[in-house]
N, C-alpha and C. Protein backbone atom coordinates (compact mmCIF):
# COMPACT_ATOMS: atom_id res chain seq x y z
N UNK A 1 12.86 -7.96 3.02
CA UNK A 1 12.21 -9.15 2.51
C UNK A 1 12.52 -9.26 1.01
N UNK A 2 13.16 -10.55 0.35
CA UNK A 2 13.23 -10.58 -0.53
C UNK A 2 11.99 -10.94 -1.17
N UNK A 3 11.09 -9.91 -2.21
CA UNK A 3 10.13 -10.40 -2.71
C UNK A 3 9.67 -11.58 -3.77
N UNK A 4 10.93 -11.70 -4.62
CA UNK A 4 10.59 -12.41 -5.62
C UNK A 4 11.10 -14.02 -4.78
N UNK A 5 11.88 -14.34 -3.99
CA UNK A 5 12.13 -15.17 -3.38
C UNK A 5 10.73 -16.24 -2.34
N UNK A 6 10.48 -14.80 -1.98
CA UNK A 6 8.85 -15.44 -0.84
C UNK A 6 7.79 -15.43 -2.04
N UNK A 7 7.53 -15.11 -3.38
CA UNK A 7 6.68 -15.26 -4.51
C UNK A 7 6.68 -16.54 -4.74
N UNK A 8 8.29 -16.93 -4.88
CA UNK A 8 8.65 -18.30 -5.66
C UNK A 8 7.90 -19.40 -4.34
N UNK A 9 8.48 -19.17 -3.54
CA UNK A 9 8.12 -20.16 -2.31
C UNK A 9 6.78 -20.24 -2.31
N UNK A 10 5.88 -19.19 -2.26
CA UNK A 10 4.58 -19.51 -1.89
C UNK A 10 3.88 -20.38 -3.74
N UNK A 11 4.80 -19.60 -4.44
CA UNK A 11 3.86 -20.92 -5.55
C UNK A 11 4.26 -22.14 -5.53
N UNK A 12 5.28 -22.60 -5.01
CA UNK A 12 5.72 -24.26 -4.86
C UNK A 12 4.97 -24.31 -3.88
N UNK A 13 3.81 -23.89 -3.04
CA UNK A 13 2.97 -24.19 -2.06
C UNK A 13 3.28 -24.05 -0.50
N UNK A 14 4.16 -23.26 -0.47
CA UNK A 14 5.12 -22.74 1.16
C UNK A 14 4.06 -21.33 1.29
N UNK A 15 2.50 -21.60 1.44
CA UNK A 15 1.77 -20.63 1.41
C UNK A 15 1.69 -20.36 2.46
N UNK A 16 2.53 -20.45 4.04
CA UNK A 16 2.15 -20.16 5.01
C UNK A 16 3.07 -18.77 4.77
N UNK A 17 4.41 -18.75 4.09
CA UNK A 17 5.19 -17.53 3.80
C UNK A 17 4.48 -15.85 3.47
N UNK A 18 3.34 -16.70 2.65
CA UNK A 18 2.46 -15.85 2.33
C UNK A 18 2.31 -14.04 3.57
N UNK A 19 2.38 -14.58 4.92
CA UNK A 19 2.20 -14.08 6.01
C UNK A 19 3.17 -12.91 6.04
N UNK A 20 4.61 -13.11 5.74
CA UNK A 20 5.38 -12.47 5.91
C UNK A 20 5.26 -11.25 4.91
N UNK A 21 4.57 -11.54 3.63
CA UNK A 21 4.03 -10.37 2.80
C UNK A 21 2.99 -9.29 3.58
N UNK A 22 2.16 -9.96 4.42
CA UNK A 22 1.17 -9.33 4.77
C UNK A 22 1.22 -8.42 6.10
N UNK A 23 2.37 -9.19 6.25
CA UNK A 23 3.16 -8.11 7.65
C UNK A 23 3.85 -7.49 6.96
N UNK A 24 4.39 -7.38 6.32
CA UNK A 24 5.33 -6.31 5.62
C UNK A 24 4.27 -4.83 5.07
N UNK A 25 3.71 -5.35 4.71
CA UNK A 25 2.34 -4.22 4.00
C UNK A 25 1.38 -3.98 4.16
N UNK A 26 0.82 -4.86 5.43
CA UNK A 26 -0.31 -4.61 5.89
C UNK A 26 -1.40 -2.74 6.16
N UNK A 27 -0.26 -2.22 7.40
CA UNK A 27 -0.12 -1.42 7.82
C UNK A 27 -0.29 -0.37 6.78
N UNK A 28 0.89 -0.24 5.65
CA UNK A 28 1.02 0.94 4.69
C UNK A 28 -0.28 0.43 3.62
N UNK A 29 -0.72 -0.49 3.65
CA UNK A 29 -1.88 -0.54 2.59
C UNK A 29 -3.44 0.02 3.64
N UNK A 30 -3.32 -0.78 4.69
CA UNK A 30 -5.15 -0.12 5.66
C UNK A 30 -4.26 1.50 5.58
N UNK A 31 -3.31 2.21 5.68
CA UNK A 31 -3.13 3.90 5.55
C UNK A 31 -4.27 4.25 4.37
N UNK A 32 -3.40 3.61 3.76
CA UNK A 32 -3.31 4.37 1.98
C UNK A 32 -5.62 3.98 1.93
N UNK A 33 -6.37 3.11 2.19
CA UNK A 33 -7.10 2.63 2.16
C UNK A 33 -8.18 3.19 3.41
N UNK A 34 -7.47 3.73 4.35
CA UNK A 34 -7.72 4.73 5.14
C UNK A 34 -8.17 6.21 4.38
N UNK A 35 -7.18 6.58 3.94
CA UNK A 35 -6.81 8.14 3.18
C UNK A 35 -7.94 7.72 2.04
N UNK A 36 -7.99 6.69 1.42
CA UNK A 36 -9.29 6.66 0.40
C UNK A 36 -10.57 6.86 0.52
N UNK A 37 -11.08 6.14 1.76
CA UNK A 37 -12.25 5.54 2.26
C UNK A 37 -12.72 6.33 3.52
N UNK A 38 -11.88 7.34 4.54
CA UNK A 38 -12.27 7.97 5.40
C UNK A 38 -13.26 7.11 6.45
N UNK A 39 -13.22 6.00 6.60
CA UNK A 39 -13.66 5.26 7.39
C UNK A 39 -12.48 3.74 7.89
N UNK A 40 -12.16 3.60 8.92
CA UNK A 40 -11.80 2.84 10.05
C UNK A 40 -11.91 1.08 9.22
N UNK A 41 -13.48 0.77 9.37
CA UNK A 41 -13.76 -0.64 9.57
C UNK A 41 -14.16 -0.44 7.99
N UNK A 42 -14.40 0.37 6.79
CA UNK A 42 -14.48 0.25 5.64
C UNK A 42 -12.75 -0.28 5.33
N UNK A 43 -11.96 0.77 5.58
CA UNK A 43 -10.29 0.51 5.75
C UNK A 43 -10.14 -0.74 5.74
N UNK A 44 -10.11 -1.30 7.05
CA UNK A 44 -10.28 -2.60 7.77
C UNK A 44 -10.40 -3.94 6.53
N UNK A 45 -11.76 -3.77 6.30
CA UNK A 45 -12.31 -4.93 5.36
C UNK A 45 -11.54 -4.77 4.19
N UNK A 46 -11.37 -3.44 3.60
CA UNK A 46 -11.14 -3.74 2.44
C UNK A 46 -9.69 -4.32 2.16
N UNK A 47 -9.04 -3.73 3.43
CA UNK A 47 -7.45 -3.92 3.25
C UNK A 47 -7.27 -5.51 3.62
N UNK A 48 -8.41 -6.21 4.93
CA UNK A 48 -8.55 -7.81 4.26
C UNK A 48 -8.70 -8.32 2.83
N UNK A 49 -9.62 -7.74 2.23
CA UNK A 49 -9.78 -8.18 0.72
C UNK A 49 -8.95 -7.95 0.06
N UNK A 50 -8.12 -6.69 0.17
CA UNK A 50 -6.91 -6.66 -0.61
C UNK A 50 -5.71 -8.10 -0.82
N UNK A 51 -5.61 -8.33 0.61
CA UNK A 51 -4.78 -9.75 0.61
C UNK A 51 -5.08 -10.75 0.40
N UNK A 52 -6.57 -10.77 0.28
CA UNK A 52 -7.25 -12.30 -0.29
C UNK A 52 -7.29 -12.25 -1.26
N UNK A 53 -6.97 -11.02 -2.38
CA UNK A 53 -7.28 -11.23 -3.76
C UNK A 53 -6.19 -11.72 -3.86
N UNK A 54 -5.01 -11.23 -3.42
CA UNK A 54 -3.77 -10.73 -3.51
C UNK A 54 -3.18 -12.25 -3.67
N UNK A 55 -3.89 -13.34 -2.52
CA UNK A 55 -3.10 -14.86 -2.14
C UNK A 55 -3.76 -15.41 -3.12
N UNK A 56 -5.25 -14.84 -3.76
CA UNK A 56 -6.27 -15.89 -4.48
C UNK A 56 -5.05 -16.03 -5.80
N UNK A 57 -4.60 -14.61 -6.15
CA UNK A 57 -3.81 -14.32 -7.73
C UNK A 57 -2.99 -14.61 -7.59
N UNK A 58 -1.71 -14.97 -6.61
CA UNK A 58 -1.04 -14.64 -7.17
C UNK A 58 0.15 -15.89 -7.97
N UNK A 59 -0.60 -17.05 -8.06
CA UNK A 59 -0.08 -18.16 -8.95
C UNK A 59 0.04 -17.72 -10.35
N UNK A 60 -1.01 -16.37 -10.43
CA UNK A 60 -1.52 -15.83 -11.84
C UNK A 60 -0.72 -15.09 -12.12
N UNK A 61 0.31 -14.17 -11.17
CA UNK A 61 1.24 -13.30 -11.56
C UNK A 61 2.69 -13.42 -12.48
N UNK A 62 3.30 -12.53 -13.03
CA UNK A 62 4.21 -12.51 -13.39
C UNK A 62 5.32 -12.92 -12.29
N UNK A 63 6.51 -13.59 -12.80
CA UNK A 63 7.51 -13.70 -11.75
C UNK A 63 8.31 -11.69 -11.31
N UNK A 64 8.07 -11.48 -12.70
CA UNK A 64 9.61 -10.09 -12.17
C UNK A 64 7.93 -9.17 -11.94
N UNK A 65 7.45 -9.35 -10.77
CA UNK A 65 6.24 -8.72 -10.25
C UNK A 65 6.65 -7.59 -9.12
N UNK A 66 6.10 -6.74 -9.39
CA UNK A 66 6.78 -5.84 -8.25
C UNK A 66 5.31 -5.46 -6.97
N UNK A 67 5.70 -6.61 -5.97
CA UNK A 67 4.88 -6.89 -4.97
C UNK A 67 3.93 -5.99 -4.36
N UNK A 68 4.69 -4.75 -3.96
CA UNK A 68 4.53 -3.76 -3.64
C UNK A 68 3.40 -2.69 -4.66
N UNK A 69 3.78 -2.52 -5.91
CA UNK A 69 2.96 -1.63 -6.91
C UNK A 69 1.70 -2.86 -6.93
N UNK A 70 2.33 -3.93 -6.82
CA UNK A 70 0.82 -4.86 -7.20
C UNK A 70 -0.17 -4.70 -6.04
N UNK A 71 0.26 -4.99 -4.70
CA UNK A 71 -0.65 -4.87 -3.84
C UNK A 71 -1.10 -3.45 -3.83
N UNK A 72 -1.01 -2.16 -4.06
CA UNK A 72 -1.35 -1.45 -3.85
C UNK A 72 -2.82 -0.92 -5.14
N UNK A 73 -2.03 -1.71 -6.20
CA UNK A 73 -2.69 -1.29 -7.13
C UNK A 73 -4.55 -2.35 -7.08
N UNK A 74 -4.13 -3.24 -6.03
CA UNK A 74 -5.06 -4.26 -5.78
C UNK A 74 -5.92 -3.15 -4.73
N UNK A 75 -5.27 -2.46 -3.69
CA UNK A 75 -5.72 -1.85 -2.63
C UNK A 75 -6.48 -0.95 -3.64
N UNK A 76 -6.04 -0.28 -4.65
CA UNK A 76 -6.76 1.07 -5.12
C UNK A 76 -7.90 0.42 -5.76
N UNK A 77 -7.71 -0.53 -6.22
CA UNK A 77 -9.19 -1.16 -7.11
C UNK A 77 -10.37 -1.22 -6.02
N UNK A 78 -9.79 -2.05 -5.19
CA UNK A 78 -11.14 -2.19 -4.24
C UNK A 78 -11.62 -0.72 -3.54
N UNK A 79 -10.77 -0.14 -3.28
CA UNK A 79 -11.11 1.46 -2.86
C UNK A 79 -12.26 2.06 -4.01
N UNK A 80 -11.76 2.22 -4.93
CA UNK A 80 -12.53 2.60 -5.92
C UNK A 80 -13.83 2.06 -6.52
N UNK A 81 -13.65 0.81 -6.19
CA UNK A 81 -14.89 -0.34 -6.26
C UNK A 81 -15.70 0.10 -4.97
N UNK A 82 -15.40 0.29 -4.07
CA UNK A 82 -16.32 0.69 -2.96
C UNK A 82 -16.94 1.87 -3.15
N UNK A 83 -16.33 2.90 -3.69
CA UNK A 83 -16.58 4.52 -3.79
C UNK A 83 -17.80 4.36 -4.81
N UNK A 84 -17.85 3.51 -6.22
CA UNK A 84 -18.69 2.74 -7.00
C UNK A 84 -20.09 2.65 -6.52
N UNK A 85 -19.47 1.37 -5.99
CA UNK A 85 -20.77 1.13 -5.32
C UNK A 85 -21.61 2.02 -4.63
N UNK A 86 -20.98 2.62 -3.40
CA UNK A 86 -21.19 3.64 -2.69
C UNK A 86 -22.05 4.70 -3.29
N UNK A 87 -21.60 5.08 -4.78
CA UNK A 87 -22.96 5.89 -5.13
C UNK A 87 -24.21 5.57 -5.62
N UNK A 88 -23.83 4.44 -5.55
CA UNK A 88 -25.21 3.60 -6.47
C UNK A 88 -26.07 3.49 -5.70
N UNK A 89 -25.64 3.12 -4.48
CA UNK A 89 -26.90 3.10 -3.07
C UNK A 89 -27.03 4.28 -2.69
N UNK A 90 -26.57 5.40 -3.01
CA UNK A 90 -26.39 6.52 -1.83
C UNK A 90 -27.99 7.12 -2.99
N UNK A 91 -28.84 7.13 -1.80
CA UNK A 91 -30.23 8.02 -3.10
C UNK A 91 -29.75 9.50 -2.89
N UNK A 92 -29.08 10.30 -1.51
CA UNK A 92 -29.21 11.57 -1.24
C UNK A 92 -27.28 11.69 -1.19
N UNK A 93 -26.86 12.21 -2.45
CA UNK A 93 -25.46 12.19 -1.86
C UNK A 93 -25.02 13.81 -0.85
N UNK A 94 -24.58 13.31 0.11
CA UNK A 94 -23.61 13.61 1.17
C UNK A 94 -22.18 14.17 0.82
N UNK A 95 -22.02 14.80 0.27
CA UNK A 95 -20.20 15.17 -0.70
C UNK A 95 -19.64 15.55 0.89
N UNK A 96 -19.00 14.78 1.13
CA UNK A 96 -17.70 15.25 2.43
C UNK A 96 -18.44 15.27 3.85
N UNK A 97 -19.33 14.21 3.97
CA UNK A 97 -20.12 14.71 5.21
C UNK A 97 -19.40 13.34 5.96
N UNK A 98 -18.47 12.62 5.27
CA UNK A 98 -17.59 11.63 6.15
C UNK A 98 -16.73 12.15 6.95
N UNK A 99 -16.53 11.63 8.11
CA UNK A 99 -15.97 12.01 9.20
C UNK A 99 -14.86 11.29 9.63
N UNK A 100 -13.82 11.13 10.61
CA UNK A 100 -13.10 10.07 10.92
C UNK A 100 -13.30 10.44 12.10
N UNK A 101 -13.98 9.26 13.12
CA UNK A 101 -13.70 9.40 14.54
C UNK A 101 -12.60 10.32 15.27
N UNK A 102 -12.54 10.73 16.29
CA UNK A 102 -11.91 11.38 16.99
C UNK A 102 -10.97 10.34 17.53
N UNK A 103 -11.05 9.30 17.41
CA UNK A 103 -9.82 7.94 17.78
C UNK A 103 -9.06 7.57 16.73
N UNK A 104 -9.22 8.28 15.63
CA UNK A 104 -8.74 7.96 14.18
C UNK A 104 -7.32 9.02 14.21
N UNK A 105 -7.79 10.36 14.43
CA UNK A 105 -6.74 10.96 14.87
C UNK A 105 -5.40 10.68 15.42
N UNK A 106 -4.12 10.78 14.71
CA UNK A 106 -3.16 10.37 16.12
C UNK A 106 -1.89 11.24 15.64
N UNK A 107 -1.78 12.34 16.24
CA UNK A 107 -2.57 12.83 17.40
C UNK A 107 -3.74 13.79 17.13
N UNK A 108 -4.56 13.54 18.40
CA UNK A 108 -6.08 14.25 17.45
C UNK A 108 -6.15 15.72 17.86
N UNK A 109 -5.58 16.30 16.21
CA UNK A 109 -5.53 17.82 16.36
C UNK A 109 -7.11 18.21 15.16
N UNK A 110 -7.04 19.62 15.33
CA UNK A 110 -7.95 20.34 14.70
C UNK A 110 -7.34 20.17 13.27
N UNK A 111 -6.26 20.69 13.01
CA UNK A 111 -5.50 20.72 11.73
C UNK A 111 -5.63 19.00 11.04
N UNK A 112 -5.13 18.32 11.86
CA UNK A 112 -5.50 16.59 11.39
C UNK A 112 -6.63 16.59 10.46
N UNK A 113 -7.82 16.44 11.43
CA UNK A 113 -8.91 16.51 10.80
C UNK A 113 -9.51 17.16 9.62
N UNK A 114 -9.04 18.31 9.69
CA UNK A 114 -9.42 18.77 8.50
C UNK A 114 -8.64 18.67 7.37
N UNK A 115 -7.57 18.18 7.18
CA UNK A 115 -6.76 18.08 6.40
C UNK A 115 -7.07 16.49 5.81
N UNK A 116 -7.47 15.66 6.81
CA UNK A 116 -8.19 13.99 6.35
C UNK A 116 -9.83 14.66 5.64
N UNK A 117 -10.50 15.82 6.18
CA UNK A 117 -11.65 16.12 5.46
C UNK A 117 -11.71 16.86 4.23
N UNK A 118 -10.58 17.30 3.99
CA UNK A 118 -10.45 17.74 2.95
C UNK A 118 -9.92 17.18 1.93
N UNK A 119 -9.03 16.09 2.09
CA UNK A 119 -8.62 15.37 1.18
C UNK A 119 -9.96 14.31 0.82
N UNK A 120 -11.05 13.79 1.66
CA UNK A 120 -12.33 13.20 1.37
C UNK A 120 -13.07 13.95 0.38
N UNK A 121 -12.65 15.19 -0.13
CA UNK A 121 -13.60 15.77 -0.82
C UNK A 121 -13.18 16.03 -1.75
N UNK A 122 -11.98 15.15 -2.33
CA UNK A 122 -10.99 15.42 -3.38
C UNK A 122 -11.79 14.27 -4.18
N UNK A 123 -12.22 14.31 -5.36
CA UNK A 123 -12.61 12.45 -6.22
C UNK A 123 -11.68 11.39 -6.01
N UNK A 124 -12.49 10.41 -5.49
CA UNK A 124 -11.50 9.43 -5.45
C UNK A 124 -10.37 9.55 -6.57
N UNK A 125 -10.17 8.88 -7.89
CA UNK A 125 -9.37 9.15 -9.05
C UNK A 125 -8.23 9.93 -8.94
N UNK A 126 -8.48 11.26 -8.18
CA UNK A 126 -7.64 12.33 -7.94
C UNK A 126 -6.73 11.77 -6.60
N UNK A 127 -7.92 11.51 -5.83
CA UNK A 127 -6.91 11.51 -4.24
C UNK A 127 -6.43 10.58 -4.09
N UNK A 128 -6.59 9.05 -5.09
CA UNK A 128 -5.79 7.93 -4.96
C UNK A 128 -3.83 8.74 -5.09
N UNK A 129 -4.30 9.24 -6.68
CA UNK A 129 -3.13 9.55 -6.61
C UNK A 129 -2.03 10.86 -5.42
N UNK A 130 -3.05 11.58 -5.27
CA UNK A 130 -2.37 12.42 -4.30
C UNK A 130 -1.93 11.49 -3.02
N UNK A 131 -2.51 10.84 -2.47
CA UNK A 131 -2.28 9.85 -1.31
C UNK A 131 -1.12 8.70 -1.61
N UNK A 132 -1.20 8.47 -2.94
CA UNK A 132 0.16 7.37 -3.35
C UNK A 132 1.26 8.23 -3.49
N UNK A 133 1.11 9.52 -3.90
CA UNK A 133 2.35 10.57 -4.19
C UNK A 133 3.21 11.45 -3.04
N UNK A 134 2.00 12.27 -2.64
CA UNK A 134 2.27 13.11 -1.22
C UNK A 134 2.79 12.05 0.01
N UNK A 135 1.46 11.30 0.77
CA UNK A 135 1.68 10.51 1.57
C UNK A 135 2.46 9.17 1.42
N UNK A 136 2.68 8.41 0.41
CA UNK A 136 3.25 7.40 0.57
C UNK A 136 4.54 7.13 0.07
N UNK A 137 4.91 8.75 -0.67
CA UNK A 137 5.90 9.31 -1.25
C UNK A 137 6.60 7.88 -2.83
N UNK A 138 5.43 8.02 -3.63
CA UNK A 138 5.91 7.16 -4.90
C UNK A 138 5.74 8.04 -5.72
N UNK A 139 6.69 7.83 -6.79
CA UNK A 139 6.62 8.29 -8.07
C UNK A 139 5.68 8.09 -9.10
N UNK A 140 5.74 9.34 -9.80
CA UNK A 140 4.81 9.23 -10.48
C UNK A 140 4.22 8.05 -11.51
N UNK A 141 5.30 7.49 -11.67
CA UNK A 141 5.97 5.90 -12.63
C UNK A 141 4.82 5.40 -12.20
N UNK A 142 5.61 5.04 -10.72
CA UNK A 142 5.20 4.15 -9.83
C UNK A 142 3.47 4.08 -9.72
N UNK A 143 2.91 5.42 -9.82
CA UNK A 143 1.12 5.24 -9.41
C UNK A 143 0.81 4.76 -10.72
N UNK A 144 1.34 5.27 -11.54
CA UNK A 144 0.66 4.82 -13.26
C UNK A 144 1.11 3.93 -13.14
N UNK A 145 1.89 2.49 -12.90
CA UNK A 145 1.84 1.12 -12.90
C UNK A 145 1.01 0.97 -11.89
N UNK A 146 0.50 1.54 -10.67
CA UNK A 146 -0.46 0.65 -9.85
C UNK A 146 -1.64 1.18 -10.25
N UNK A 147 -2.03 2.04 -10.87
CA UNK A 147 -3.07 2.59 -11.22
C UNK A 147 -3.77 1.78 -12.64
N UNK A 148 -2.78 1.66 -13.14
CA UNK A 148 -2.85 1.28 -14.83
C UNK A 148 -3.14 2.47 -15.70
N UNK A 149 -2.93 3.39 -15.20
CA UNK A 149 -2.75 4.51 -16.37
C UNK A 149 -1.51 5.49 -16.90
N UNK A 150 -1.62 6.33 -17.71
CA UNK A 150 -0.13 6.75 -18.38
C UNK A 150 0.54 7.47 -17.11
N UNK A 151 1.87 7.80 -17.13
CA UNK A 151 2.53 9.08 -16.11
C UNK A 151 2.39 10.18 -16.60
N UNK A 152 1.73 10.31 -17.46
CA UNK A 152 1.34 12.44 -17.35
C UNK A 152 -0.53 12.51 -16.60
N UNK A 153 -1.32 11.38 -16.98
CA UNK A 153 -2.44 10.92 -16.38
C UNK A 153 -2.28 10.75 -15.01
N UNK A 154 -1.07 10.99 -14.44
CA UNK A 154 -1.05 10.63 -12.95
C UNK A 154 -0.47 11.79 -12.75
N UNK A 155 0.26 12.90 -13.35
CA UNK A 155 0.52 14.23 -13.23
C UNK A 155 -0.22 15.02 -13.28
N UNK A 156 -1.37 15.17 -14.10
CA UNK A 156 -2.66 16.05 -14.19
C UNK A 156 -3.13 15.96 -13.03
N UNK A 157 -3.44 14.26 -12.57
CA UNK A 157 -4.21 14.17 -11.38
C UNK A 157 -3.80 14.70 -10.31
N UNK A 158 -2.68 14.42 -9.93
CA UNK A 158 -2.14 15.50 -8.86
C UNK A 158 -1.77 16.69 -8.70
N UNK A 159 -2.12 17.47 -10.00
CA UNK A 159 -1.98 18.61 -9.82
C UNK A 159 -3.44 19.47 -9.65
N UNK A 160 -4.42 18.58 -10.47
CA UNK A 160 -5.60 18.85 -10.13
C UNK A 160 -6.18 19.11 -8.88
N UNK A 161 -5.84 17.50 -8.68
CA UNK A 161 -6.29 17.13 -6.90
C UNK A 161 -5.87 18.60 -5.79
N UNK A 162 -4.38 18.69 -5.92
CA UNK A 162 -3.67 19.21 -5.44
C UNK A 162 -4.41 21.01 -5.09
N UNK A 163 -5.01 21.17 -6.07
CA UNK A 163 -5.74 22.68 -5.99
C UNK A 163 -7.36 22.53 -5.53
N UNK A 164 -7.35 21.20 -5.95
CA UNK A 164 -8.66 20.78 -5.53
C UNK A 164 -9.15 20.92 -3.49
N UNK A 165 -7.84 19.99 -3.39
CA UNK A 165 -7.64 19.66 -1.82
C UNK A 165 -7.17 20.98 -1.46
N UNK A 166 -6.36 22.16 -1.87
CA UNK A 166 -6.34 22.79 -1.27
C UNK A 166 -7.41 24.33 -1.01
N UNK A 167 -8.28 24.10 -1.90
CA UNK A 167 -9.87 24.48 -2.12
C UNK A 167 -10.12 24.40 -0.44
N UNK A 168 -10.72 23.07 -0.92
CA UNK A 168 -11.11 22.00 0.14
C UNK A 168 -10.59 22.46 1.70
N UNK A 169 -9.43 22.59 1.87
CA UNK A 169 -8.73 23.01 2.92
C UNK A 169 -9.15 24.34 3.74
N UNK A 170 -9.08 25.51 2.57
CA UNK A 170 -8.63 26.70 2.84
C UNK A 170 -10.16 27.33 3.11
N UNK A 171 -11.22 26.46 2.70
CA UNK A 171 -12.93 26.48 3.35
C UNK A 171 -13.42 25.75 4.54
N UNK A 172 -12.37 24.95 4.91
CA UNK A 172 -12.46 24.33 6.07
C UNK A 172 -12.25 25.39 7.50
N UNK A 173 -10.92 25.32 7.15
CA UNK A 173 -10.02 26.20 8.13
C UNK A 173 -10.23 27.88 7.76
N UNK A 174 -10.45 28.22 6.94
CA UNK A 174 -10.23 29.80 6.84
C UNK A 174 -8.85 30.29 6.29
N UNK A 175 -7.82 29.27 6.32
CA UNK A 175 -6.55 30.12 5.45
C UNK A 175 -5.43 29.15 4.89
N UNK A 176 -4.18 29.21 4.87
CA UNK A 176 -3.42 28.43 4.25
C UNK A 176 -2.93 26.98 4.61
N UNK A 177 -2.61 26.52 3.72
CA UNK A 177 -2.36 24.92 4.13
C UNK A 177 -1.06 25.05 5.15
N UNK A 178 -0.39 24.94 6.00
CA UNK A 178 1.00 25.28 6.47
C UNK A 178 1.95 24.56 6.20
């Protein structure tokens, strides 16, 4: 898909094109929004809102926009906006008592699971970036433009995270990450 091409089109008002963005990224944004949120239908909604901000802005964007870092960096806001909120209501916090269905799994192993529960118990901040780095395999550049912060700020974080989650792991299971 040429991005800057379907940008141009949808601001001369060919907003049905719009669609073809949202199939293109749909999928890799509810992951990444998945891996944040450890919930299904939290995923779900937010990765709708991601694309409604996404169609509301993007008359507002730069042309040499890089579609991809933008939507994601849209996906991490609302992730993080939820996690926000999330403590503000929470009177008794719960640290890692989120779960992912046993249908969330695919395929649903023991190792799966705990490896999605252990990365839940990483701070958001941290596991955005481990999840944009490890799993979605971007550079470090790359998270500090969707993030909006420096590239050594996105190196700490994953190295943090990284000992963090594997904390996390190695109390789950009893021994090494494999």
């Amino acid at each position: 898909m040429d991005e800057a091409w379907v940008i141009s089109q949808v601001r001369t008002g060919k907003t049905d094109l719009f669609g073809e963005v949202v199939e293109e990224y749909q999928a890799p944004i509810f992951r990444h929004l998945l891996r944040m949120t450890g919930n299904h239908e939290v995923a779900r909604d937010l990765t709708q809102d991601t694309f409604l901000k996404a169609y509301q802005s993007i008359l507002k964007t730069d042309s040499e926009l890089s579609l991809k870092a933008w939507l994601y960096r849209i996906a991490t806001n609302n992730a993080l906006k939820y996690h926000r909120r999330r403590r503000l209501l929470t009177f008794v916090p719960f640290r890692g008592t989120e779960k992912l269905p046993a249908t969330d799994a695919t395929p649903n192993t023991d190792e799966k699971i705990a490896i999605e529960e252990a990365l839940l118990q990483v701070p958001p901040e941290r596991r955005v970036c481990l999840a944009l780095h490890f799993v979605e395999g971007l550079r470090y550049r790359e998270i500090a433009e969707i993030i909006g912060i420096k590239e050594d700020t996105v190196r700490k974080r994953v190295a943090k995270g990284r000992v963090e989650f594997r904390r996390a792991y190695e109390s789950k299971t009893g021994g090494d990450i494999k």
